[in-house]
PDB file of N, CA and C in Angstrom:
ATOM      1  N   UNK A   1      20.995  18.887   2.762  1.00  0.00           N
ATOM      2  CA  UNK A   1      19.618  18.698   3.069  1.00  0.00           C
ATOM      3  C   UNK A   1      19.392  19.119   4.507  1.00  0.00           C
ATOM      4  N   UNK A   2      18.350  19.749   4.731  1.00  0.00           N
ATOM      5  CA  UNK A   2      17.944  20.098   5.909  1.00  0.00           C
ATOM      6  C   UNK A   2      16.278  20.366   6.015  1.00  0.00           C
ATOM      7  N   UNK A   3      16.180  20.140   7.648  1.00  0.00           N
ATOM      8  CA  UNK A   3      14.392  19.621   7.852  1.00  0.00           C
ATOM      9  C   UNK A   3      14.820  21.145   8.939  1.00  0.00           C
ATOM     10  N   UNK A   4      13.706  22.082   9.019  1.00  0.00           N
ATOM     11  CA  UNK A   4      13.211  23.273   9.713  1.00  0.00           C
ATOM     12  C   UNK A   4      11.659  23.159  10.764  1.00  0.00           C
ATOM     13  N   UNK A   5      11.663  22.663  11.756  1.00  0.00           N
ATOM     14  CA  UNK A   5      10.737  23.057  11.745  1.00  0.00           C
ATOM     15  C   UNK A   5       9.544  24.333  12.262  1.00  0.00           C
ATOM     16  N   UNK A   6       8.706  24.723  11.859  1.00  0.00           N
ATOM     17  CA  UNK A   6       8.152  25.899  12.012  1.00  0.00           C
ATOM     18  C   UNK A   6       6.542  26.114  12.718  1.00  0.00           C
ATOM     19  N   UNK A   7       6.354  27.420  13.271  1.00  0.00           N
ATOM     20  CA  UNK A   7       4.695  27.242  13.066  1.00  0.00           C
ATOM     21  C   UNK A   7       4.113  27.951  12.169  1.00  0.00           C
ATOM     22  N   UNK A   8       4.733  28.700  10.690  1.00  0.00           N
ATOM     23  CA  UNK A   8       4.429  29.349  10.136  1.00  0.00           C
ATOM     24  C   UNK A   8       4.979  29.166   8.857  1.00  0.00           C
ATOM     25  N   UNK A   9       4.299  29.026   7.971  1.00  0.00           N
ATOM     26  CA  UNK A   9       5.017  28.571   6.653  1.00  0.00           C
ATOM     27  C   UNK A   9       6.446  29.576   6.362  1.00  0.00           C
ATOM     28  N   UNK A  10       7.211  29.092   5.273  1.00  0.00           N
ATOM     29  CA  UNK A  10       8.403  29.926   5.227  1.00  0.00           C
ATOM     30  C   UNK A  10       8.295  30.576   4.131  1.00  0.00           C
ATOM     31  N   UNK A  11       8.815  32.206   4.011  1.00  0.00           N
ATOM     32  CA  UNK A  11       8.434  32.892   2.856  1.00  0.00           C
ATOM     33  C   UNK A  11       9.485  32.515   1.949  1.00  0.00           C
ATOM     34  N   UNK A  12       8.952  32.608   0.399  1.00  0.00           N
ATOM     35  CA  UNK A  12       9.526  32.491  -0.624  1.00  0.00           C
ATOM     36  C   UNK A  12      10.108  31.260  -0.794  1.00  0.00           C
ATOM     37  N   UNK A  13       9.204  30.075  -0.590  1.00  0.00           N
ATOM     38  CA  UNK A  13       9.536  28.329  -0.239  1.00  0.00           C
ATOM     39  C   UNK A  13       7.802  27.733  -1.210  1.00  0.00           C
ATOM     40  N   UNK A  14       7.939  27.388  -1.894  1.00  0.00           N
ATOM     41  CA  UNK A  14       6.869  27.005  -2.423  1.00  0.00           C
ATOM     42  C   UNK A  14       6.473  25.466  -1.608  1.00  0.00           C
ATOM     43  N   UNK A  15       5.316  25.761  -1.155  1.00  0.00           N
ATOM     44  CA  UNK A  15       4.796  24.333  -0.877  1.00  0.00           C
ATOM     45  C   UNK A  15       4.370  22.744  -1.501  1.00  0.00           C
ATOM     46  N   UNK A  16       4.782  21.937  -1.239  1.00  0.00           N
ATOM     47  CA  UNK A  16       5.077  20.551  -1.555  1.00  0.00           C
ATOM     48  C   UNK A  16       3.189  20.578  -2.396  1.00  0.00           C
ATOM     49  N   UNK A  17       3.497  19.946  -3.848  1.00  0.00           N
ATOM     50  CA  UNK A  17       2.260  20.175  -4.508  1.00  0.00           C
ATOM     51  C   UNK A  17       1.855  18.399  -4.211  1.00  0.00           C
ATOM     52  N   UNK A  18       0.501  18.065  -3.997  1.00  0.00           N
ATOM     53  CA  UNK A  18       0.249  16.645  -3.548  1.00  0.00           C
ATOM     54  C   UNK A  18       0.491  16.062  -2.178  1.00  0.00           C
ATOM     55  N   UNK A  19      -0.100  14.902  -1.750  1.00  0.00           N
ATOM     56  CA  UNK A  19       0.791  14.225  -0.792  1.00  0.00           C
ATOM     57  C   UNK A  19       1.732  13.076  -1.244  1.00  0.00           C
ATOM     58  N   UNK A  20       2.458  12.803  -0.171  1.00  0.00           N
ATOM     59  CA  UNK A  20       4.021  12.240  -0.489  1.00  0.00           C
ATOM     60  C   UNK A  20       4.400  11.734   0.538  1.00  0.00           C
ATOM     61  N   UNK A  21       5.162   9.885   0.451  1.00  0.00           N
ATOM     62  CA  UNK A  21       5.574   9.320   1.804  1.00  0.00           C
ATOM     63  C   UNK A  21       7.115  10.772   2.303  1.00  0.00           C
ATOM     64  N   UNK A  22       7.307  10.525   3.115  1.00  0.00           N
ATOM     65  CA  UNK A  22       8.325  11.128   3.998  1.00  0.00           C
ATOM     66  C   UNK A  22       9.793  10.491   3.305  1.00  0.00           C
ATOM     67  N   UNK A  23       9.751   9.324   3.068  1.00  0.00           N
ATOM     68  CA  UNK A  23      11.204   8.863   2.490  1.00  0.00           C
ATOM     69  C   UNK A  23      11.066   9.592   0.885  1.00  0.00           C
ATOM     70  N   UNK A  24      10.214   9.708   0.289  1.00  0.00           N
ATOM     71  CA  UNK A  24      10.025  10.521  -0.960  1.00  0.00           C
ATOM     72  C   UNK A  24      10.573  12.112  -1.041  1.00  0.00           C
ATOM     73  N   UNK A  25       9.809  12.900   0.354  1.00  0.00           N
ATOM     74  CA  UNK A  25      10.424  14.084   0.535  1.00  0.00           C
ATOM     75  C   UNK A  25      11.529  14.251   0.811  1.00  0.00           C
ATOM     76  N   UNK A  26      12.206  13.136   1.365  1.00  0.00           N
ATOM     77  CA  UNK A  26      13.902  13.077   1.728  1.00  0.00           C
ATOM     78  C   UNK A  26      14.903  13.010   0.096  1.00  0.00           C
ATOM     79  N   UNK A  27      13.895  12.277  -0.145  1.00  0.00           N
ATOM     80  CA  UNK A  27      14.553  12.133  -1.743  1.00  0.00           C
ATOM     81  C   UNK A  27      14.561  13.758  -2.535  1.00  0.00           C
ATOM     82  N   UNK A  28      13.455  14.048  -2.746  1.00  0.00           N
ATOM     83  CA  UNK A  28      13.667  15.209  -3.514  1.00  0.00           C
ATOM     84  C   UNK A  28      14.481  16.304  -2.649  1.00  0.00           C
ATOM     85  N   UNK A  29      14.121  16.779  -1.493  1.00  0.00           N
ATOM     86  CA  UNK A  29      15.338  17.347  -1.268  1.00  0.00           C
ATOM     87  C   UNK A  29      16.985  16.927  -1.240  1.00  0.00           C
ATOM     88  N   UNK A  30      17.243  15.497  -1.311  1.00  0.00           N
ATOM     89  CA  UNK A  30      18.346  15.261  -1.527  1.00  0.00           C
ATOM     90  C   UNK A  30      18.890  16.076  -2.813  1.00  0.00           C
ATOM     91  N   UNK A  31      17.924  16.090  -3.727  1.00  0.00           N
ATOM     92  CA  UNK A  31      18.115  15.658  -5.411  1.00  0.00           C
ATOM     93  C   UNK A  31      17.914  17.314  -5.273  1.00  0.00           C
ATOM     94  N   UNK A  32      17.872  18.279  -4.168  1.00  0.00           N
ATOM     95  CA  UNK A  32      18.586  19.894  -4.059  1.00  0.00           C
ATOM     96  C   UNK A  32      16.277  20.591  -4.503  1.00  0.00           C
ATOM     97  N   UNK A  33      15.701  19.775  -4.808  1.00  0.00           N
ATOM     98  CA  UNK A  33      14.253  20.120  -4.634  1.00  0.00           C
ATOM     99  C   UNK A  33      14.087  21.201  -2.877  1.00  0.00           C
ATOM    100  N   UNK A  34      13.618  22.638  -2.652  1.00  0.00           N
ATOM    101  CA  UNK A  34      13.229  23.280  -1.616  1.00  0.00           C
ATOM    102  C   UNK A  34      11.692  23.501  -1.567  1.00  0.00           C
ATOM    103  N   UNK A  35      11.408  22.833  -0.759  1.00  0.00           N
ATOM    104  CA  UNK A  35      10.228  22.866  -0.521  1.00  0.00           C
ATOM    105  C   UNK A  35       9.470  22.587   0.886  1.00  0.00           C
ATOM    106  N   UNK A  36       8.146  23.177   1.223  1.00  0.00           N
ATOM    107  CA  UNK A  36       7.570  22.886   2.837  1.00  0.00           C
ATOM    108  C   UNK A  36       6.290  22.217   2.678  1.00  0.00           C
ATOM    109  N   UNK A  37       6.159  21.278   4.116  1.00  0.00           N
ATOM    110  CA  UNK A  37       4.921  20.659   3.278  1.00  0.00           C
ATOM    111  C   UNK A  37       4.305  20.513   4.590  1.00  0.00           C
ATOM    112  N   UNK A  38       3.144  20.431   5.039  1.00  0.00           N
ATOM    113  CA  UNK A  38       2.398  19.989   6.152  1.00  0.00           C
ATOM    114  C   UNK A  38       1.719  18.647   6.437  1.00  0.00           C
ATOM    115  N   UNK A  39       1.060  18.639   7.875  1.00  0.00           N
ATOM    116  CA  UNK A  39       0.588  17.136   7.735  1.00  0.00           C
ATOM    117  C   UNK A  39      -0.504  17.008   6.658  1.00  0.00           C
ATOM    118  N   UNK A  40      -0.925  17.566   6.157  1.00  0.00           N
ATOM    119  CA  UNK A  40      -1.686  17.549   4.498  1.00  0.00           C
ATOM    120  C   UNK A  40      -0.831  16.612   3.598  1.00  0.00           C
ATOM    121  N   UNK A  41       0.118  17.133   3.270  1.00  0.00           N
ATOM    122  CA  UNK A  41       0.728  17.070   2.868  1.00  0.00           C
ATOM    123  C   UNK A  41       1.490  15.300   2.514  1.00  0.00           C
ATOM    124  N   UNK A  42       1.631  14.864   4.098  1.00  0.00           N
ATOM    125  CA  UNK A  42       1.787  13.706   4.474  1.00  0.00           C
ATOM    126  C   UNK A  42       1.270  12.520   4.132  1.00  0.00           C
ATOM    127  N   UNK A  43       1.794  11.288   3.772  1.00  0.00           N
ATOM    128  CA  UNK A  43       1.248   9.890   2.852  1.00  0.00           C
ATOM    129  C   UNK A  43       1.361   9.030   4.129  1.00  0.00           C
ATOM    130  N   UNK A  44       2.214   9.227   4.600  1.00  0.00           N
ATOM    131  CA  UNK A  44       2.085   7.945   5.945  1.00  0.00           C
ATOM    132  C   UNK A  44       2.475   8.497   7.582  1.00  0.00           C
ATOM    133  N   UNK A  45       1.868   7.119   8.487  1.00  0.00           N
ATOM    134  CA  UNK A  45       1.814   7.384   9.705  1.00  0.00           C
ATOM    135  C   UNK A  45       3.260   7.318  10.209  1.00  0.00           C
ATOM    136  N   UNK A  46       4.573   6.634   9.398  1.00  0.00           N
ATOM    137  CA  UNK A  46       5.895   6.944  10.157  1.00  0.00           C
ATOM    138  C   UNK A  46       6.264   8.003   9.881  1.00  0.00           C
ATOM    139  N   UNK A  47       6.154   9.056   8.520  1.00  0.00           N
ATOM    140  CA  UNK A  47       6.859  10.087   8.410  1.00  0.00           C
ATOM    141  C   UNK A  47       6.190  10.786   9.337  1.00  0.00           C
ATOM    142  N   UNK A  48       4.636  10.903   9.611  1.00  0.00           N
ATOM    143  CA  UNK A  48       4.410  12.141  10.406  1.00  0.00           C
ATOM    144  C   UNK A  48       4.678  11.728  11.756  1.00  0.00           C
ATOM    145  N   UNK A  49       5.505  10.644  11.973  1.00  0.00           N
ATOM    146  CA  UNK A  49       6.405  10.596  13.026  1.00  0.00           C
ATOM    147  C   UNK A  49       7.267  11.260  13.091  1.00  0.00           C
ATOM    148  N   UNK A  50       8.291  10.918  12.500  1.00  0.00           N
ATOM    149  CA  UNK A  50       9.630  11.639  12.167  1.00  0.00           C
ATOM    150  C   UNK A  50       9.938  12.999  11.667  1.00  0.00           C
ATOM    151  N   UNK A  51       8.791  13.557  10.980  1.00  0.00           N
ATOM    152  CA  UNK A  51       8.622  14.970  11.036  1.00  0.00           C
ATOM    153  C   UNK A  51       7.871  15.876  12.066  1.00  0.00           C
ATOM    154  N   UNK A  52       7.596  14.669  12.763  1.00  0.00           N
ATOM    155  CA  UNK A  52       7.215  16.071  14.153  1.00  0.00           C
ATOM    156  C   UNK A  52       5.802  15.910  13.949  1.00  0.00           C
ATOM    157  N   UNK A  53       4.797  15.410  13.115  1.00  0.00           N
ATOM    158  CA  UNK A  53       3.527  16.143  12.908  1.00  0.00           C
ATOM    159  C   UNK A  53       2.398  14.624  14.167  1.00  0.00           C
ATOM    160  N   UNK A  54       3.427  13.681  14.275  1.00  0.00           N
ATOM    161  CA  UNK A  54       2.691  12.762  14.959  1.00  0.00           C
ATOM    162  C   UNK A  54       1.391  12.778  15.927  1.00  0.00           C
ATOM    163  N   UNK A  55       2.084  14.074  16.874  1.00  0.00           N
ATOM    164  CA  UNK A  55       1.131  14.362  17.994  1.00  0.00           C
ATOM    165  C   UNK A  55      -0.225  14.995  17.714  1.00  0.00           C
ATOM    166  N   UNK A  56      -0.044  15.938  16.834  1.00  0.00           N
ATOM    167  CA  UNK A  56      -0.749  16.674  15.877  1.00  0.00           C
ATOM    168  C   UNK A  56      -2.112  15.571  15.208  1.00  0.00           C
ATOM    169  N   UNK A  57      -1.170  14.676  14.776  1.00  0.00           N
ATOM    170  CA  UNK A  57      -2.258  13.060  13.984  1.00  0.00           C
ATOM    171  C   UNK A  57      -2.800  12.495  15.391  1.00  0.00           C
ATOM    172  N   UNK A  58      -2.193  12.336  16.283  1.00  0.00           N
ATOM    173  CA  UNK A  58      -3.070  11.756  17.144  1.00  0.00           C
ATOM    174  C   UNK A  58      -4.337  12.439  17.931  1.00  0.00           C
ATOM    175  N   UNK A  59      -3.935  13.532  18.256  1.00  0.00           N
ATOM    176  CA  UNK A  59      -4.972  14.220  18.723  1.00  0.00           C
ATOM    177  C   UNK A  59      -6.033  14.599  17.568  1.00  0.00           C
ATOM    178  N   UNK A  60      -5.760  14.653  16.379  1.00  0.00           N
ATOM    179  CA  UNK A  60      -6.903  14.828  15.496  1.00  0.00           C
ATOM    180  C   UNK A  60      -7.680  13.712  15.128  1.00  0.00           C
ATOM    181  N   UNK A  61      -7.065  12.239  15.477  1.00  0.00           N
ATOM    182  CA  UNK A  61      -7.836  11.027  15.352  1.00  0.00           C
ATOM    183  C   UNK A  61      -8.491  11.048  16.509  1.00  0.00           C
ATOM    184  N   UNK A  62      -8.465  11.373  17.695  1.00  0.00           N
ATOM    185  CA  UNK A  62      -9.105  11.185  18.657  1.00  0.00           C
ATOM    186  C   UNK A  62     -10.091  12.494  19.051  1.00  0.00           C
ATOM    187  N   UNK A  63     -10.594  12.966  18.342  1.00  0.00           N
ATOM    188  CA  UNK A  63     -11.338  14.253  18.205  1.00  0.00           C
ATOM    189  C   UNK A  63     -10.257  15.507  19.493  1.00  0.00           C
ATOM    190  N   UNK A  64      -9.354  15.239  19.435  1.00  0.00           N
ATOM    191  CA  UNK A  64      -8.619  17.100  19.722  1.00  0.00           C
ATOM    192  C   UNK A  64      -8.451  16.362  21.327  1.00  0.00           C
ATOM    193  N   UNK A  65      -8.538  14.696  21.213  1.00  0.00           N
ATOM    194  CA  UNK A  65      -8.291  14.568  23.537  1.00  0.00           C
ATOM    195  C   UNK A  65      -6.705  14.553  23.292  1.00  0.00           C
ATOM    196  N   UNK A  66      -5.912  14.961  24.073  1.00  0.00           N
ATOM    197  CA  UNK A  66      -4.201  15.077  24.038  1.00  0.00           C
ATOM    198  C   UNK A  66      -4.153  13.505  24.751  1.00  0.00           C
ATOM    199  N   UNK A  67      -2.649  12.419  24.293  1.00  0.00           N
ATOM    200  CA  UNK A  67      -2.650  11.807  25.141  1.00  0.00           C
ATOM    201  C   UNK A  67      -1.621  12.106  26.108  1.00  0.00           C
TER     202      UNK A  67
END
């Protein structure tokens, strides 16, 4: 299992269909599932911790102010 992260989707990687907690996406790629998914993508506020997308969530809750 392995986490990539990118600013550009990855070719020939089909994207994660739905949203999904973060311990869920760990699961299916365990279970050999390849797939990319964005903060769309995302069901909760710890995974888009742990995947990097956190900062991203905060500045979009706070209309785009950086903290």
């Amino acid at each position: 299992m392995a986490i990539k992260w990118s600013v550009r989707p990855p070719q020939n990687v089909e994207k994660e269909e739905g949203k999904s907690r973060f311990c869920a996406k760990l699961q299916k790629a365990m279970d050999g599932e390849v797939f990319y998914a964005t903060l769309e993508e995302e069901e909760c506020r710890g995974g888009a911790r742990y995947s990097g997308y956190e900062r991203k969530l905060l500045t979009s809750d706070r209309g785009n102010e950086t903290t």
